[in-house]
C-alpha atoms as a PDB file:
ATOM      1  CA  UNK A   1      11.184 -10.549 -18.077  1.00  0.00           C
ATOM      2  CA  UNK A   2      10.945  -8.334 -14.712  1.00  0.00           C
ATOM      3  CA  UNK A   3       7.040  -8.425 -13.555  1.00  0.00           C
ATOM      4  CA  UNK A   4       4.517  -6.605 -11.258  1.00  0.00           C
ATOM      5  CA  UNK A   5       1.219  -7.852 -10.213  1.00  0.00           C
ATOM      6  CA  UNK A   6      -1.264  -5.044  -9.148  1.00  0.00           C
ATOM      7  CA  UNK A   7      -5.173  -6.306  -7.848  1.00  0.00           C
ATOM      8  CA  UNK A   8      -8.132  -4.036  -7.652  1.00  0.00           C
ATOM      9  CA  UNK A   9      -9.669  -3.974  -4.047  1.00  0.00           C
ATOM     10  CA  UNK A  10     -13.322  -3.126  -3.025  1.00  0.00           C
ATOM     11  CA  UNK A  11     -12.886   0.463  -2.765  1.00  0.00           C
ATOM     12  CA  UNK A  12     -13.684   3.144  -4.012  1.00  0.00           C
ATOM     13  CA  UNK A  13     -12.798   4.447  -7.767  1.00  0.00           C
ATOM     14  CA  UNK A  14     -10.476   6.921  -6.891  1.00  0.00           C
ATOM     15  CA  UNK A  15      -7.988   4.733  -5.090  1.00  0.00           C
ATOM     16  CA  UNK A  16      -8.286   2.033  -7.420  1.00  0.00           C
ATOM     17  CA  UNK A  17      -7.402   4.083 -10.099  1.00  0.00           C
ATOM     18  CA  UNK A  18      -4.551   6.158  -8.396  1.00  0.00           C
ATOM     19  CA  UNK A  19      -3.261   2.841  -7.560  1.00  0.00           C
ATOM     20  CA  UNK A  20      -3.258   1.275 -11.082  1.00  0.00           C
ATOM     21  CA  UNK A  21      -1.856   4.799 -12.261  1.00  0.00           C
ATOM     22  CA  UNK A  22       1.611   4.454 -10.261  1.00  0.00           C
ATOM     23  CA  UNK A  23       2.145   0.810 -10.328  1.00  0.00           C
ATOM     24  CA  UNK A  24       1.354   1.219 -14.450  1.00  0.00           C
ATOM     25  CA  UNK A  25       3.779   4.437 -14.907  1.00  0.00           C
ATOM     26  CA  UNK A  26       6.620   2.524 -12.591  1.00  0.00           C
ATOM     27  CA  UNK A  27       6.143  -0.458 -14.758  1.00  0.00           C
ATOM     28  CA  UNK A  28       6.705   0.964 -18.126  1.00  0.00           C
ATOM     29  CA  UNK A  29       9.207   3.552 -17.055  1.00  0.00           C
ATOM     30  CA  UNK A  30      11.440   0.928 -15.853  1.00  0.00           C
ATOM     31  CA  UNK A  31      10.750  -1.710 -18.306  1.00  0.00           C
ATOM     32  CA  UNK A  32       8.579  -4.015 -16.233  1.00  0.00           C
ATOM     33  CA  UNK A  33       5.720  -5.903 -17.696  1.00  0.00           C
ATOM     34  CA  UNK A  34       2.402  -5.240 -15.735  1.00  0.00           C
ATOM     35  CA  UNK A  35       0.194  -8.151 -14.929  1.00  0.00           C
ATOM     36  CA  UNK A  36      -3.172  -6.964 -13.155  1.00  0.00           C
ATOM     37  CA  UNK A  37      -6.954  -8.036 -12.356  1.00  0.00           C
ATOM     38  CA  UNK A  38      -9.710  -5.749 -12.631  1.00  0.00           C
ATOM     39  CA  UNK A  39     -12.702  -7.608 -11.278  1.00  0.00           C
ATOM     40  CA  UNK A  40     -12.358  -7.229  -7.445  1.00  0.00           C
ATOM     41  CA  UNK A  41     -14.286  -4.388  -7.162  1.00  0.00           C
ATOM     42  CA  UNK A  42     -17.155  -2.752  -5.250  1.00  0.00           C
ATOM     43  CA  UNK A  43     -19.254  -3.093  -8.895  1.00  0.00           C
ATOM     44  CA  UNK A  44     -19.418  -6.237  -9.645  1.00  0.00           C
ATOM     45  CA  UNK A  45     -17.026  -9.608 -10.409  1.00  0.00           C
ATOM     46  CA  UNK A  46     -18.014  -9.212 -13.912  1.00  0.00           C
ATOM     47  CA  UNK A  47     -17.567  -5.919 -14.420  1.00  0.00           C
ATOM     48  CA  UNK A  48     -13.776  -4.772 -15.156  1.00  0.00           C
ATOM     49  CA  UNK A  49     -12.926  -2.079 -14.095  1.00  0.00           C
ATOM     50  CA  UNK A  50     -10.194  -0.623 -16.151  1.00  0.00           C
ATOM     51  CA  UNK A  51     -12.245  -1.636 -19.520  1.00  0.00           C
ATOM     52  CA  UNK A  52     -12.605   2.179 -19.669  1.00  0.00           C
ATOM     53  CA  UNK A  53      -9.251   2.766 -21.093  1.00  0.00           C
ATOM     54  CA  UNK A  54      -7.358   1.415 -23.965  1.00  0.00           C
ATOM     55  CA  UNK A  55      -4.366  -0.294 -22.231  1.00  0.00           C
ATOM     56  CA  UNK A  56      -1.064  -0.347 -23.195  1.00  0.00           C
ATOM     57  CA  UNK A  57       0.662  -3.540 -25.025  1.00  0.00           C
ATOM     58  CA  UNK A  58       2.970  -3.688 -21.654  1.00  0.00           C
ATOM     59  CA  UNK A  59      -0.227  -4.047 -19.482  1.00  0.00           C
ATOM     60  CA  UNK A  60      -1.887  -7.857 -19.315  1.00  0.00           C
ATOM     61  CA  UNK A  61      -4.772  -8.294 -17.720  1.00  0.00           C
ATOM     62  CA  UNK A  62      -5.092 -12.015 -15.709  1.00  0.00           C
ATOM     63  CA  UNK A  63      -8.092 -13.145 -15.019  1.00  0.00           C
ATOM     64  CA  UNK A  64      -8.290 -14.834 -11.504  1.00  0.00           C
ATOM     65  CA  UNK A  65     -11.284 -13.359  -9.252  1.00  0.00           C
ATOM     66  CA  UNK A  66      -9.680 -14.874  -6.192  1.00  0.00           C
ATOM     67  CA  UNK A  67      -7.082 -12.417  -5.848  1.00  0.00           C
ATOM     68  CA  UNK A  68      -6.062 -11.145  -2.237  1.00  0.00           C
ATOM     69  CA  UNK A  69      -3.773  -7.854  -1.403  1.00  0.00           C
ATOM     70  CA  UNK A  70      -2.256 -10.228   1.242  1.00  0.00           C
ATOM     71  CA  UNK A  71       1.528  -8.488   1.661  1.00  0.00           C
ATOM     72  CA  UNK A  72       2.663  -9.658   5.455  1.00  0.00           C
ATOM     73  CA  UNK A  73       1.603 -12.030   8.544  1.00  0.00           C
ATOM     74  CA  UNK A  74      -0.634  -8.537   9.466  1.00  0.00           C
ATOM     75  CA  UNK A  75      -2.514  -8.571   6.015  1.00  0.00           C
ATOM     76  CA  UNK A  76      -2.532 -12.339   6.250  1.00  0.00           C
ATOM     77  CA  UNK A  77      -4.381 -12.165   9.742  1.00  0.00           C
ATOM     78  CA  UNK A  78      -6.893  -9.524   8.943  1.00  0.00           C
ATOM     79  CA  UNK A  79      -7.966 -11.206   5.741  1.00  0.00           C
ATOM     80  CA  UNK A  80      -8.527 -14.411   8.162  1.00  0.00           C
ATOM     81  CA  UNK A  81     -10.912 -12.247  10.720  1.00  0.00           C
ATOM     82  CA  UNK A  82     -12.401  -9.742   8.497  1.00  0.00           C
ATOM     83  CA  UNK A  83     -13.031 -11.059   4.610  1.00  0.00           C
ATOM     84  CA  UNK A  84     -16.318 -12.299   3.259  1.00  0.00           C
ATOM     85  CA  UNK A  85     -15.694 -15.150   2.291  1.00  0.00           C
ATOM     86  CA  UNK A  86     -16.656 -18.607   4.285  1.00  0.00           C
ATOM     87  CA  UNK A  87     -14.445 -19.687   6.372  1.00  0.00           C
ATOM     88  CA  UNK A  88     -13.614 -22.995   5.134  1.00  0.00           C
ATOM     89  CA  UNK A  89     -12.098 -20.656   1.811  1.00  0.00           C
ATOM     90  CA  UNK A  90     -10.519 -17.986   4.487  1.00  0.00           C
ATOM     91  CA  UNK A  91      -8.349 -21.430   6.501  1.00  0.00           C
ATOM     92  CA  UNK A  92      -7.855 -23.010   2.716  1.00  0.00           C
ATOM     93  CA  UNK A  93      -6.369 -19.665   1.281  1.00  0.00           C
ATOM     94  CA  UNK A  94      -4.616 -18.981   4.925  1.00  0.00           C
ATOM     95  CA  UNK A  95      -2.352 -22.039   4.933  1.00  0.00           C
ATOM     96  CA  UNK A  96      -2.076 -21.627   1.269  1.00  0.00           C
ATOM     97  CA  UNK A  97       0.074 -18.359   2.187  1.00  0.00           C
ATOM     98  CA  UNK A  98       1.775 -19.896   4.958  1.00  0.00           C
ATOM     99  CA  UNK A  99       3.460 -22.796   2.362  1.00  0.00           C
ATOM    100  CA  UNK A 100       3.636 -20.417  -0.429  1.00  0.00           C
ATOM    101  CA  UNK A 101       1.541 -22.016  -2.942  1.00  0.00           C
ATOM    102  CA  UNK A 102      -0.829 -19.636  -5.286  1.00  0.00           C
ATOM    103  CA  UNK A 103       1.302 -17.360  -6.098  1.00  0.00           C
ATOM    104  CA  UNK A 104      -1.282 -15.575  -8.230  1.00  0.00           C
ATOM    105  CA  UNK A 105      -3.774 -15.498  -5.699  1.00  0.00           C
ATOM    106  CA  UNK A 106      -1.650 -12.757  -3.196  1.00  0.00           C
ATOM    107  CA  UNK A 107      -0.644  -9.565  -4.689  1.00  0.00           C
ATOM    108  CA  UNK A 108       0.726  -7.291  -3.033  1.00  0.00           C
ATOM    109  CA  UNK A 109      -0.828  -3.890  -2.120  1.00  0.00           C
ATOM    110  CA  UNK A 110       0.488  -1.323  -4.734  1.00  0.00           C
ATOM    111  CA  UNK A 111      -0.730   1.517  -2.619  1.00  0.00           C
ATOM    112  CA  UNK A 112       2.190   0.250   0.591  1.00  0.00           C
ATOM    113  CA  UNK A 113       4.531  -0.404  -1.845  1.00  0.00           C
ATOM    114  CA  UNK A 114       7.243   2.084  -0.939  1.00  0.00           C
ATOM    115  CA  UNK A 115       9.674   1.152  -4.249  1.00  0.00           C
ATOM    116  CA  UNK A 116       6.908   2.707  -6.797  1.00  0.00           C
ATOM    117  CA  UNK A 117       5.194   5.499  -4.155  1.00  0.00           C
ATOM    118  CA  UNK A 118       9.008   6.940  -3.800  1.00  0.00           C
ATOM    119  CA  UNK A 119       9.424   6.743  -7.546  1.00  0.00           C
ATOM    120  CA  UNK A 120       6.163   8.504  -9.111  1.00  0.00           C
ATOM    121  CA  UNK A 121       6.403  11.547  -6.236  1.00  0.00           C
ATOM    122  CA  UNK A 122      10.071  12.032  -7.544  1.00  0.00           C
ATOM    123  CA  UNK A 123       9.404  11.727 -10.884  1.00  0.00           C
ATOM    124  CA  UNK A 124       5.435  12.725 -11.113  1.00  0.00           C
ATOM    125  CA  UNK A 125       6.078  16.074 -13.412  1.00  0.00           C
ATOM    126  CA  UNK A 126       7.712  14.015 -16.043  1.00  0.00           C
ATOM    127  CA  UNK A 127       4.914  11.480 -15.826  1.00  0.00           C
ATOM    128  CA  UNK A 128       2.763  14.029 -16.694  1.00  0.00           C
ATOM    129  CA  UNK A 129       4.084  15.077 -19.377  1.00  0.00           C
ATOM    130  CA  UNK A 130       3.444  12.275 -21.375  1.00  0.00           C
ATOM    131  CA  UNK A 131       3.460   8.469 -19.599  1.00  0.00           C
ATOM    132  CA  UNK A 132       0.126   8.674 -17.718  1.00  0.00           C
ATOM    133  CA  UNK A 133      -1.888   9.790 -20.630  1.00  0.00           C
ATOM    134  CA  UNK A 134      -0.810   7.290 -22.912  1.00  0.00           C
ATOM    135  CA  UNK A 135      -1.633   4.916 -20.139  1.00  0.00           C
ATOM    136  CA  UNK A 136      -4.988   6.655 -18.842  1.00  0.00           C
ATOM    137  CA  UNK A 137      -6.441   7.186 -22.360  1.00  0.00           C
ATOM    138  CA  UNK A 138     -10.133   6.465 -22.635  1.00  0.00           C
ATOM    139  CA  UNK A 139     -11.098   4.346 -25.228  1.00  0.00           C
ATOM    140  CA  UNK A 140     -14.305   5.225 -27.860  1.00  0.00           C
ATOM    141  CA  UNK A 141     -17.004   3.203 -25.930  1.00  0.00           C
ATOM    142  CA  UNK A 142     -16.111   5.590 -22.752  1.00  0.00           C
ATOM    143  CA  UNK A 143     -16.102   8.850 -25.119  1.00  0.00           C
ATOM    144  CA  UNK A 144     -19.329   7.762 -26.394  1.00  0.00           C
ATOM    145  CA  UNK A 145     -21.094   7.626 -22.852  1.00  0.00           C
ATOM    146  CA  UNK A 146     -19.119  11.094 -21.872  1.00  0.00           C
ATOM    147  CA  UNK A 147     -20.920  12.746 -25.221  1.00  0.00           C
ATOM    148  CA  UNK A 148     -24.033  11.161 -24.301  1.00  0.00           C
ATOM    149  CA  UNK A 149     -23.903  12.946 -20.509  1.00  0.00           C
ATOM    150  CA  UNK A 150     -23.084  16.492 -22.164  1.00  0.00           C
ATOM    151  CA  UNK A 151     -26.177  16.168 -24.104  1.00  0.00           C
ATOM    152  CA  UNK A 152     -28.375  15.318 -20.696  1.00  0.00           C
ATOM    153  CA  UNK A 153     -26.350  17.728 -18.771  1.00  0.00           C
ATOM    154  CA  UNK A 154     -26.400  20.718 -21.452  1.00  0.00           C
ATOM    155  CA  UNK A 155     -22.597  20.850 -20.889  1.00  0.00           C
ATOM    156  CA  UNK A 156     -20.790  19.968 -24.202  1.00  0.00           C
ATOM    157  CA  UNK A 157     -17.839  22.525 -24.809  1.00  0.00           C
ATOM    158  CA  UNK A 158     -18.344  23.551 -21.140  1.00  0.00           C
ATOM    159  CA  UNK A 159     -15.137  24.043 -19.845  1.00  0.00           C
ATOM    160  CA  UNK A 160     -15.235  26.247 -16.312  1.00  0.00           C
ATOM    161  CA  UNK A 161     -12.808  29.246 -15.171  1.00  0.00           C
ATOM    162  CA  UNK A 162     -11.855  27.845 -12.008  1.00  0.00           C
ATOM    163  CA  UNK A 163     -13.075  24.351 -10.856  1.00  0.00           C
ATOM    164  CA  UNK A 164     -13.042  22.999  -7.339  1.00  0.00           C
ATOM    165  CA  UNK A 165     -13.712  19.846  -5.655  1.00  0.00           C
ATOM    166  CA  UNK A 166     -14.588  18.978  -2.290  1.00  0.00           C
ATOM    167  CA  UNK A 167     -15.814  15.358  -0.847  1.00  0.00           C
ATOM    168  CA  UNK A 168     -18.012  14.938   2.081  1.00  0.00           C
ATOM    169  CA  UNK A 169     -20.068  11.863   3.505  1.00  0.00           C
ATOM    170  CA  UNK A 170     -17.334   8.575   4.481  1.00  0.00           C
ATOM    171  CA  UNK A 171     -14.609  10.306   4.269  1.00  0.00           C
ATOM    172  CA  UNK A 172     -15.238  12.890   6.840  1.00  0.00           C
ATOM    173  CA  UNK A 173     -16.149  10.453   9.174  1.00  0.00           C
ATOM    174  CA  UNK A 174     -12.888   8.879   8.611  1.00  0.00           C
ATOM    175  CA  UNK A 175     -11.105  12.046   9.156  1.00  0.00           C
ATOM    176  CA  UNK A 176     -12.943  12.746  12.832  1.00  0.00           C
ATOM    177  CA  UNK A 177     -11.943   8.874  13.484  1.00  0.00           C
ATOM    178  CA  UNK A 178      -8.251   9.750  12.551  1.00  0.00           C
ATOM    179  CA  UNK A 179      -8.409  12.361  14.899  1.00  0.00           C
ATOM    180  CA  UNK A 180      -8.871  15.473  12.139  1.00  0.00           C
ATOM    181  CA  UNK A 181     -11.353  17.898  11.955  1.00  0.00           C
ATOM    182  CA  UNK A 182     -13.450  17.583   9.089  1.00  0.00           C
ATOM    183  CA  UNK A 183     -13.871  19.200   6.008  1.00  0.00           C
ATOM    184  CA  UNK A 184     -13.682  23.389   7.040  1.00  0.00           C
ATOM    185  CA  UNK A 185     -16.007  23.970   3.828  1.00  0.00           C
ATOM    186  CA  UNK A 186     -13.905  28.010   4.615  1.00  0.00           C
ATOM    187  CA  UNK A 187     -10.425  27.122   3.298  1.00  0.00           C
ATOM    188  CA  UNK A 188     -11.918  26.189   0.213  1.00  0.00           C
ATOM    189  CA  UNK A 189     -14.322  28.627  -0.057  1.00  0.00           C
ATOM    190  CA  UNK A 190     -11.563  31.795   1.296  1.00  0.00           C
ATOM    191  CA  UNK A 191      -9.198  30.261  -1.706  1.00  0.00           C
ATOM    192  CA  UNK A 192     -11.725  30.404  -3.907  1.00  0.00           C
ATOM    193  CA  UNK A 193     -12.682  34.189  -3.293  1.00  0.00           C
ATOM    194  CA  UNK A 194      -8.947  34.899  -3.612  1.00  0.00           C
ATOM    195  CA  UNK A 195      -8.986  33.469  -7.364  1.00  0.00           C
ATOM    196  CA  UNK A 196     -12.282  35.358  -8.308  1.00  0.00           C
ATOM    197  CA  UNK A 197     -10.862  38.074  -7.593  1.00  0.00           C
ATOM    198  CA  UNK A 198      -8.113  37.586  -9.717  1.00  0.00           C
ATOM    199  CA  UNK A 199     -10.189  38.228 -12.817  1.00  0.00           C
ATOM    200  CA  UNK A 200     -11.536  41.158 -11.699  1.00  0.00           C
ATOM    201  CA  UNK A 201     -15.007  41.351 -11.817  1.00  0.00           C
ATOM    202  CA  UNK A 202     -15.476  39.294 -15.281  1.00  0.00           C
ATOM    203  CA  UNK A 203     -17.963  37.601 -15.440  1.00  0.00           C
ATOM    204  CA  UNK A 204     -16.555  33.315 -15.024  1.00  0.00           C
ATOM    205  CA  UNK A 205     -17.704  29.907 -14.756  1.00  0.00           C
ATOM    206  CA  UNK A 206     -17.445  27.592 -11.530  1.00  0.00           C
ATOM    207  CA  UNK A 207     -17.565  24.084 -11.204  1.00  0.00           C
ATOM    208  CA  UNK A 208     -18.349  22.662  -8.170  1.00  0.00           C
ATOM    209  CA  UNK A 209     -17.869  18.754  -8.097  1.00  0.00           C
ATOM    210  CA  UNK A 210     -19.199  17.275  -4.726  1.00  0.00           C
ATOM    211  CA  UNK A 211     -21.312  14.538  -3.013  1.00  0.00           C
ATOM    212  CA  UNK A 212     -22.842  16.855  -0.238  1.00  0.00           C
ATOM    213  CA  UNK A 213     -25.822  19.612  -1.908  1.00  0.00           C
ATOM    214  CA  UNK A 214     -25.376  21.693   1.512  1.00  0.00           C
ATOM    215  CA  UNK A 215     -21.675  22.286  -0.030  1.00  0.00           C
ATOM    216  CA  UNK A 216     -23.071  23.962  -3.332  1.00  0.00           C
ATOM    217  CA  UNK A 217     -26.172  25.560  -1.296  1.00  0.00           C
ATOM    218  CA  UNK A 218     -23.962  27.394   1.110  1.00  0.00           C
ATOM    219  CA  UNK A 219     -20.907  28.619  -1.494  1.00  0.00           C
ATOM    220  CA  UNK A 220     -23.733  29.725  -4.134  1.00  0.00           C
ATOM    221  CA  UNK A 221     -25.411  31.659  -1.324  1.00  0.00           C
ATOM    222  CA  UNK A 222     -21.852  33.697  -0.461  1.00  0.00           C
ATOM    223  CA  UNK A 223     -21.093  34.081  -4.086  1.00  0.00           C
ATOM    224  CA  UNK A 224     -24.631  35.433  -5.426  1.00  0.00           C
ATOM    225  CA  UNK A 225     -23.855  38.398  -2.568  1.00  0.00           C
ATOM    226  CA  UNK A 226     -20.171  39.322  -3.327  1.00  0.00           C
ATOM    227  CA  UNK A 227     -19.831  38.191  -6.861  1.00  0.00           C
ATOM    228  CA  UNK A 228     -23.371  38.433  -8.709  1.00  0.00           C
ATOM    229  CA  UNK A 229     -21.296  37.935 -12.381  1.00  0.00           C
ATOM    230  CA  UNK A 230     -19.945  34.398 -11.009  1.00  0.00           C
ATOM    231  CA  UNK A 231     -21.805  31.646 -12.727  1.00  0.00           C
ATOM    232  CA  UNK A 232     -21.904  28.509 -10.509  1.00  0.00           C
ATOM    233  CA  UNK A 233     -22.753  24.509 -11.521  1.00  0.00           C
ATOM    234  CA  UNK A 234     -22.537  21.259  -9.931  1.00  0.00           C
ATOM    235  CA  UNK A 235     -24.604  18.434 -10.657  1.00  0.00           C
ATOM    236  CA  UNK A 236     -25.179  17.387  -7.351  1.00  0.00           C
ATOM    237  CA  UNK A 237     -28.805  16.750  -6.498  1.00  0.00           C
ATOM    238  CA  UNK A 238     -30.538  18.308  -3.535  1.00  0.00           C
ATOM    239  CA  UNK A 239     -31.088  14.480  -1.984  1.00  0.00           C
ATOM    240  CA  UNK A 240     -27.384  14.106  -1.964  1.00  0.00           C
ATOM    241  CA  UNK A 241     -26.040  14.434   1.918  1.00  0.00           C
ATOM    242  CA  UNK A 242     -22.671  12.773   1.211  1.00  0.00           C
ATOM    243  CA  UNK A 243     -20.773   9.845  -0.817  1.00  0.00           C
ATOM    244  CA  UNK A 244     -20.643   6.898   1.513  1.00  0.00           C
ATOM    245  CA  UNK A 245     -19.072   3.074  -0.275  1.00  0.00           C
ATOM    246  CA  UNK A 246     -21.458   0.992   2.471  1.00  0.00           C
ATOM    247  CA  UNK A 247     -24.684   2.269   1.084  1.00  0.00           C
ATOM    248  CA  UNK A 248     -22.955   2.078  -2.726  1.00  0.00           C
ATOM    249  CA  UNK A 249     -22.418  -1.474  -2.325  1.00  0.00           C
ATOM    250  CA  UNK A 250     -25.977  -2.173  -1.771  1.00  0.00           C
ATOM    251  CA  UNK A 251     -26.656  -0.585  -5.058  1.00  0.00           C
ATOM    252  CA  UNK A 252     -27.783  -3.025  -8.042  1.00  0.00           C
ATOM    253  CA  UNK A 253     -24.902  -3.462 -10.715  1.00  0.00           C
ATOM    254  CA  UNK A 254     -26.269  -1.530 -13.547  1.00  0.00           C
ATOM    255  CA  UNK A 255     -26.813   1.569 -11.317  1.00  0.00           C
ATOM    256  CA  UNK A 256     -22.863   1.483 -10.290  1.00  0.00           C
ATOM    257  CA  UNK A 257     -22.042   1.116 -13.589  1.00  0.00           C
ATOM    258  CA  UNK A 258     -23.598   4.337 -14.010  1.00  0.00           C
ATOM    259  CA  UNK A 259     -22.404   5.811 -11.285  1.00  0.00           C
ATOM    260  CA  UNK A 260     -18.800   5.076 -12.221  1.00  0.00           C
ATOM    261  CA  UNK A 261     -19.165   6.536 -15.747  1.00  0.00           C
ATOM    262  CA  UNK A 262     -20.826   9.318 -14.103  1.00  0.00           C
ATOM    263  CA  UNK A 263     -17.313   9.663 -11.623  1.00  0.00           C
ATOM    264  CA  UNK A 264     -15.245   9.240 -15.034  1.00  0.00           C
ATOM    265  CA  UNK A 265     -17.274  12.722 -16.361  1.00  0.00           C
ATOM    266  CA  UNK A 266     -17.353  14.978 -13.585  1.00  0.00           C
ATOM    267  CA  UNK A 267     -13.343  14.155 -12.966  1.00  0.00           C
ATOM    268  CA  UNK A 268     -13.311  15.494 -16.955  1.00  0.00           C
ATOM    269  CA  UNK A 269     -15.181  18.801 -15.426  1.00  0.00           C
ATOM    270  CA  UNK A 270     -12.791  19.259 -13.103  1.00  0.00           C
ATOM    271  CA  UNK A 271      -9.458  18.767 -14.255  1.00  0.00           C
ATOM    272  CA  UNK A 272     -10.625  21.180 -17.548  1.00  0.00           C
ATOM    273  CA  UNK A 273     -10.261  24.021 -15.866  1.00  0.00           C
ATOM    274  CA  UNK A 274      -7.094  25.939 -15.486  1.00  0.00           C
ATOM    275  CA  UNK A 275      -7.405  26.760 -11.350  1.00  0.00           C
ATOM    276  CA  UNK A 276      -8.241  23.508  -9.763  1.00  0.00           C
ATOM    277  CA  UNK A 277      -9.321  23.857  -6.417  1.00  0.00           C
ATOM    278  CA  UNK A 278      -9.575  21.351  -3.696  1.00  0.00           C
ATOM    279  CA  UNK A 279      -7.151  18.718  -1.444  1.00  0.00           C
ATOM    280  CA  UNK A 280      -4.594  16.010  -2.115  1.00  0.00           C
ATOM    281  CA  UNK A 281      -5.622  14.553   1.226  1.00  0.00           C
ATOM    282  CA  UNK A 282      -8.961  13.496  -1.913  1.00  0.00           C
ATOM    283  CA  UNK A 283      -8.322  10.672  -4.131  1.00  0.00           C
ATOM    284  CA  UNK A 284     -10.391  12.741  -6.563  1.00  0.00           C
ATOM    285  CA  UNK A 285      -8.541  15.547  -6.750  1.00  0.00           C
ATOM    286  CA  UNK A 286      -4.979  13.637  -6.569  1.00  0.00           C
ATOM    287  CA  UNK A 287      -6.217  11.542  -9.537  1.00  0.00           C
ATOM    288  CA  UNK A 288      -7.548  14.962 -11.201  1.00  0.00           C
ATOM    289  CA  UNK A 289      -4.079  16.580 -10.593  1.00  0.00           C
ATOM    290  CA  UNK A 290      -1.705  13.684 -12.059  1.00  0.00           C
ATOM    291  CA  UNK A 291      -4.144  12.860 -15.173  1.00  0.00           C
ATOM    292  CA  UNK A 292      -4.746  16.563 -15.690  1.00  0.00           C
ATOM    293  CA  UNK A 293      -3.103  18.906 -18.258  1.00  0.00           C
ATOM    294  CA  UNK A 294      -0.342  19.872 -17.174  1.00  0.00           C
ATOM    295  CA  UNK A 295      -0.492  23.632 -17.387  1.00  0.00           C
ATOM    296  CA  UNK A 296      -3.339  23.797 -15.791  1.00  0.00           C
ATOM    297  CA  UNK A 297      -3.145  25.153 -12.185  1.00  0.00           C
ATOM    298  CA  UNK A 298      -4.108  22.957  -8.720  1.00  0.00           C
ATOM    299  CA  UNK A 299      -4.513  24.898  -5.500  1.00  0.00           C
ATOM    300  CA  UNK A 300      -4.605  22.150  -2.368  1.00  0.00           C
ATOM    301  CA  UNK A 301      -6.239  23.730   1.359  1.00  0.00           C
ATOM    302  CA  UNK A 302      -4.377  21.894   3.516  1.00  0.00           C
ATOM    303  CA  UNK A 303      -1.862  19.324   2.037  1.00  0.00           C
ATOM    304  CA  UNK A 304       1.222  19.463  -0.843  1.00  0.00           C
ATOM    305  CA  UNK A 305       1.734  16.770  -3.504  1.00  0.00           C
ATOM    306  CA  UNK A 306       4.567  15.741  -1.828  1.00  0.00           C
ATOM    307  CA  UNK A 307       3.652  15.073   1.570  1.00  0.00           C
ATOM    308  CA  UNK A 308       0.550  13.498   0.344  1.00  0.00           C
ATOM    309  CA  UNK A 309       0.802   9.930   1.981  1.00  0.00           C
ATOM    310  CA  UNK A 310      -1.107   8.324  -1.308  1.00  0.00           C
END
């Protein structure tokens, strides 16, 4: 029986879920068996993350919390320096790698490995068309909470024109760290014109999904001046000044639960719509593109699907 092992890390739910996406489509494409833990996550250690879904037969989840991504003597280092734990476990685990004992305990990084990256870009329209949903398919408990957030959201049946995502908070500062520029809130708002206009003054639904209010403040502003039929939602809340995974991994367990359901539903918003606006350089909208219907339309600012580096 050929194997994979694929490990959750404290991140956030888009790369998680990208991650578990690829390694699971490589897997049953290619007749591997998929062995995976769920529970190293920035929730909680008993809170699995994947329980959303009804897995596949192929797909086993293993149940060992002390899992590391350790891949090389790099990895190996870092997680000496860097992890939480005490460093009695951090030497104990370290010359466990060195003799290669615990073989369960290291798993290797999905999103480095360069076998399965190389084989979903090549082969991501046929995945599409039929392997990711039946591995991304949410089960009835998941449904349930989605129906429940239509009724507190007025929303059920809503299903947007155009949609359009863009993330703010961490992830800009990453991008200024890199080097980028951040977010230029203009290529996504110019692209979005261009589409409006495309229906010709009917009046449409937008969909705004975002962590930043000063995002849906400024792009509702525009729009209510050039394109009064336009109809614009996001549920954003004014308080909101940007997504950022430190101050979410203060937050108590139950309330990132929530949040993560909350993720699970807006993503549904999204990837409804048939123009889906945003960036594959956003684990959002990459995991919106590659679990969305496929004739739907997605319109990136700045980066293609295939030189995405994800």
């Amino acid at each position: 029986m050929k194997v994979k092992k694929f490990t959750t890390r404290k991140w956030g739910f888009g790369s998680n879920i990208v991650n578990f996406i690829k390694s699971a489509s490589f897997c049953k494409q290619n007749n591997y068996t998929l062995f995976f833990q769920d529970r190293h996550n920035s929730i909680s250690e008993k809170f699995e993350l994947f329980s959303v879904v009804d897995l596949p037969t192929s797909i086993i989840r293993f149940d060992n919390l002390k899992t590391y991504p350790i891949e090389d003597l790099k990895s190996l280092i870092k997680f000496l320096y860097t992890s939480d734990e005490n460093i009695f476990l951090r030497i104990y685990y370290f010359l466990m790698y060195l003799f290669h004992c615990k073989n369960d305990v290291f798993i290797k990084n999905f999103n480095s490995d360069k076998e399965i990256n190389k084989y979903f870009k090549t082969n991501i329209l046929n995945l599409r068309n039929g392997t990711i949903s039946s591995i991304w398919k949410y089960n009835q408990a998941t449904l349930t909470h989605f129906n429940d957030l239509n009724l507190i959201h007025d929303l059920a049946d809503y299903i947007p024109d155009i949609s359009m995502q863009i993330r703010g908070g961490d992830k800009n500062k990453e991008r200024i760290e890199q080097g980028f520029s951040e977010n230029n809130l203009d290529l996504y708002y110019d692209l979005l014109v261009k589409k409006i206009i495309e229906f010709e003054n009917k009046p449409i639904k937008v969909y705004l999904m975002t962590d930043t209010f000063y995002y849906f403040k400024i792009i509702k502003e525009r729009l209510m001046i050039l394109f009064p039929q336009v109809e614009l939602r996001s549920l954003v809340k004014e308080n909101h000044e940007g997504y950022d995974q430190n101050s979410f991994n203060n937050l108590d367990a139950i309330t990132k639960i929530n949040n993560y359901y909350f993720f699970l539903y807006e993503l549904e918003i999204l990837k409804s719509s048939k123009i889906c606006i945003g960036s594959f350089n956003s684990n959002i909208f990459y995991l919106a593109y590659i679990t969305g219907n496929p004739e739907n339309n997605f319109f990136s600012v700045d980066s293609s699907f295939d030189n995405n580096f994800l």
